[in-house]
Protein backbone atom coordinates (compact mmCIF):
# COMPACT_ATOMS: atom_id res chain seq x y z
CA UNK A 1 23.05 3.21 28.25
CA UNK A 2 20.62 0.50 28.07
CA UNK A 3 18.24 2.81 27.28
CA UNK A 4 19.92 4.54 24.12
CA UNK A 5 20.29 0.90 23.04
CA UNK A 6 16.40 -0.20 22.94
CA UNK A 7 15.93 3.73 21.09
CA UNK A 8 18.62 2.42 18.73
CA UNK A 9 17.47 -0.89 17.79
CA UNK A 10 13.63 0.66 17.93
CA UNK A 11 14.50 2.93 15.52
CA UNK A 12 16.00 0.19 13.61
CA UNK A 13 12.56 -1.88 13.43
CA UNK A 14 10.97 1.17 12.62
CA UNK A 15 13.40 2.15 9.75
CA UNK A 16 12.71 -1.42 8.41
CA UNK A 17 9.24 -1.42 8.18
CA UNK A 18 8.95 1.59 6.99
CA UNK A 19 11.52 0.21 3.93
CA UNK A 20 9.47 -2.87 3.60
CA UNK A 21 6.50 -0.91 2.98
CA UNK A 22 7.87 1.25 0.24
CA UNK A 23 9.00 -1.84 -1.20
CA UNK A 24 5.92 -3.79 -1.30
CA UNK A 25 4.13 -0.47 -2.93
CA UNK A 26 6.54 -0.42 -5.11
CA UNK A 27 5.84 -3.90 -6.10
CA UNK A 28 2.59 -3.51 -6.20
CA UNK A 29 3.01 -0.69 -9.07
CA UNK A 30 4.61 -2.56 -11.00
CA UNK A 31 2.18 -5.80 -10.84
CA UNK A 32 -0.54 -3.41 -11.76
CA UNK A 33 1.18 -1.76 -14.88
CA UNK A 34 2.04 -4.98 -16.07
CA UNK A 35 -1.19 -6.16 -15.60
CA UNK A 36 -2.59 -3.33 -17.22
CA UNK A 37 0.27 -3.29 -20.51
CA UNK A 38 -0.59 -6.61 -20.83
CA UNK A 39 -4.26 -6.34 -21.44
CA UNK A 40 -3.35 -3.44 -23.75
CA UNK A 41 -0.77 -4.89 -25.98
CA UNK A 42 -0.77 -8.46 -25.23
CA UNK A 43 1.82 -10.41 -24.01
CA UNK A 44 5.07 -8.16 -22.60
CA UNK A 45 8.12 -9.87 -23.34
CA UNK A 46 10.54 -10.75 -20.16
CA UNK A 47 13.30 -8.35 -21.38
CA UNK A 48 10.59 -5.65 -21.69
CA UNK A 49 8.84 -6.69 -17.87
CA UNK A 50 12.80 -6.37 -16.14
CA UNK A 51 13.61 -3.27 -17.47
CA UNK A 52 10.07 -1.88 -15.74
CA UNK A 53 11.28 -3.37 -12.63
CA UNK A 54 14.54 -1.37 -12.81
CA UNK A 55 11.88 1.45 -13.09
CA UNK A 56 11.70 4.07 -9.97
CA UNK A 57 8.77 4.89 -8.13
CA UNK A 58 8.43 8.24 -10.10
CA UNK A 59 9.16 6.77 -13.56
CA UNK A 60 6.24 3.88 -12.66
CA UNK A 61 3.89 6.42 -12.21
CA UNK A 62 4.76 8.35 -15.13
CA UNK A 63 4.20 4.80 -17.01
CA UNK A 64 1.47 4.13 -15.49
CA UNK A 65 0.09 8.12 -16.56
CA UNK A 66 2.10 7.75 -20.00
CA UNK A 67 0.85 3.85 -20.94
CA UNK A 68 -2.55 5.23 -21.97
CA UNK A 69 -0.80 6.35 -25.29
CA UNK A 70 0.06 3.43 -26.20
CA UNK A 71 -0.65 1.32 -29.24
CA UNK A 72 1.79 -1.20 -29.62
CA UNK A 73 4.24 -2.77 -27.77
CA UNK A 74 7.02 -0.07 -30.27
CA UNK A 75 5.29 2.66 -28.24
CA UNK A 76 6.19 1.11 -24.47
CA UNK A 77 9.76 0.34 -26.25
CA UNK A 78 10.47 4.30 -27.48
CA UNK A 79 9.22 5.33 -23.96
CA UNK A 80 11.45 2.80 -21.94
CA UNK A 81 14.48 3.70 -24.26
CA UNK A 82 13.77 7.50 -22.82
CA UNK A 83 14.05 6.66 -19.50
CA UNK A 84 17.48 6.57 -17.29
CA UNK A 85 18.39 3.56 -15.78
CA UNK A 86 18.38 3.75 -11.85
């Protein structure tokens, strides 16, 4: 029995980092398109910057694919207006 319970809570620290990590590359993502939309179109409002942090990992890197397009901060707007919330 002891034993099930250190494979239990192992699992558990394992499960956790594993979460962390998706979270902090997550996080990173969305530094670096900010960072990048930024440069691009100047300064990105904070309404515009939460809505890309609602963004999923998949939608980021179709942003981050997509973004190139851009010319003005309209163009992020139409594309964020396309996407479902999460």
């Amino acid at each position: 029995m002891e034993q099930g319970i250190e494979q239990g809570i192992e699992q558990g620290i394992e499960q956790g980092i594993e979460q962390g990590r998706q979270e902090g590359k997550i996080q990173g993502q969305i530094e670096l398109i900010l960072r990048q939309l930024e440069r691009r179109l100047g300064t990105i409002s904070p309404d515009i910057q939460t809505r890309i942090r609602q963004l999923s990992s998949e939608q980021l890197e179709n942003l981050g694919d997509t973004m190139i397009e851009f010319r003005t901060a309209s163009d992020l707007i139409g594309w964020l207006e396309n996407q479902p919330l999460i």
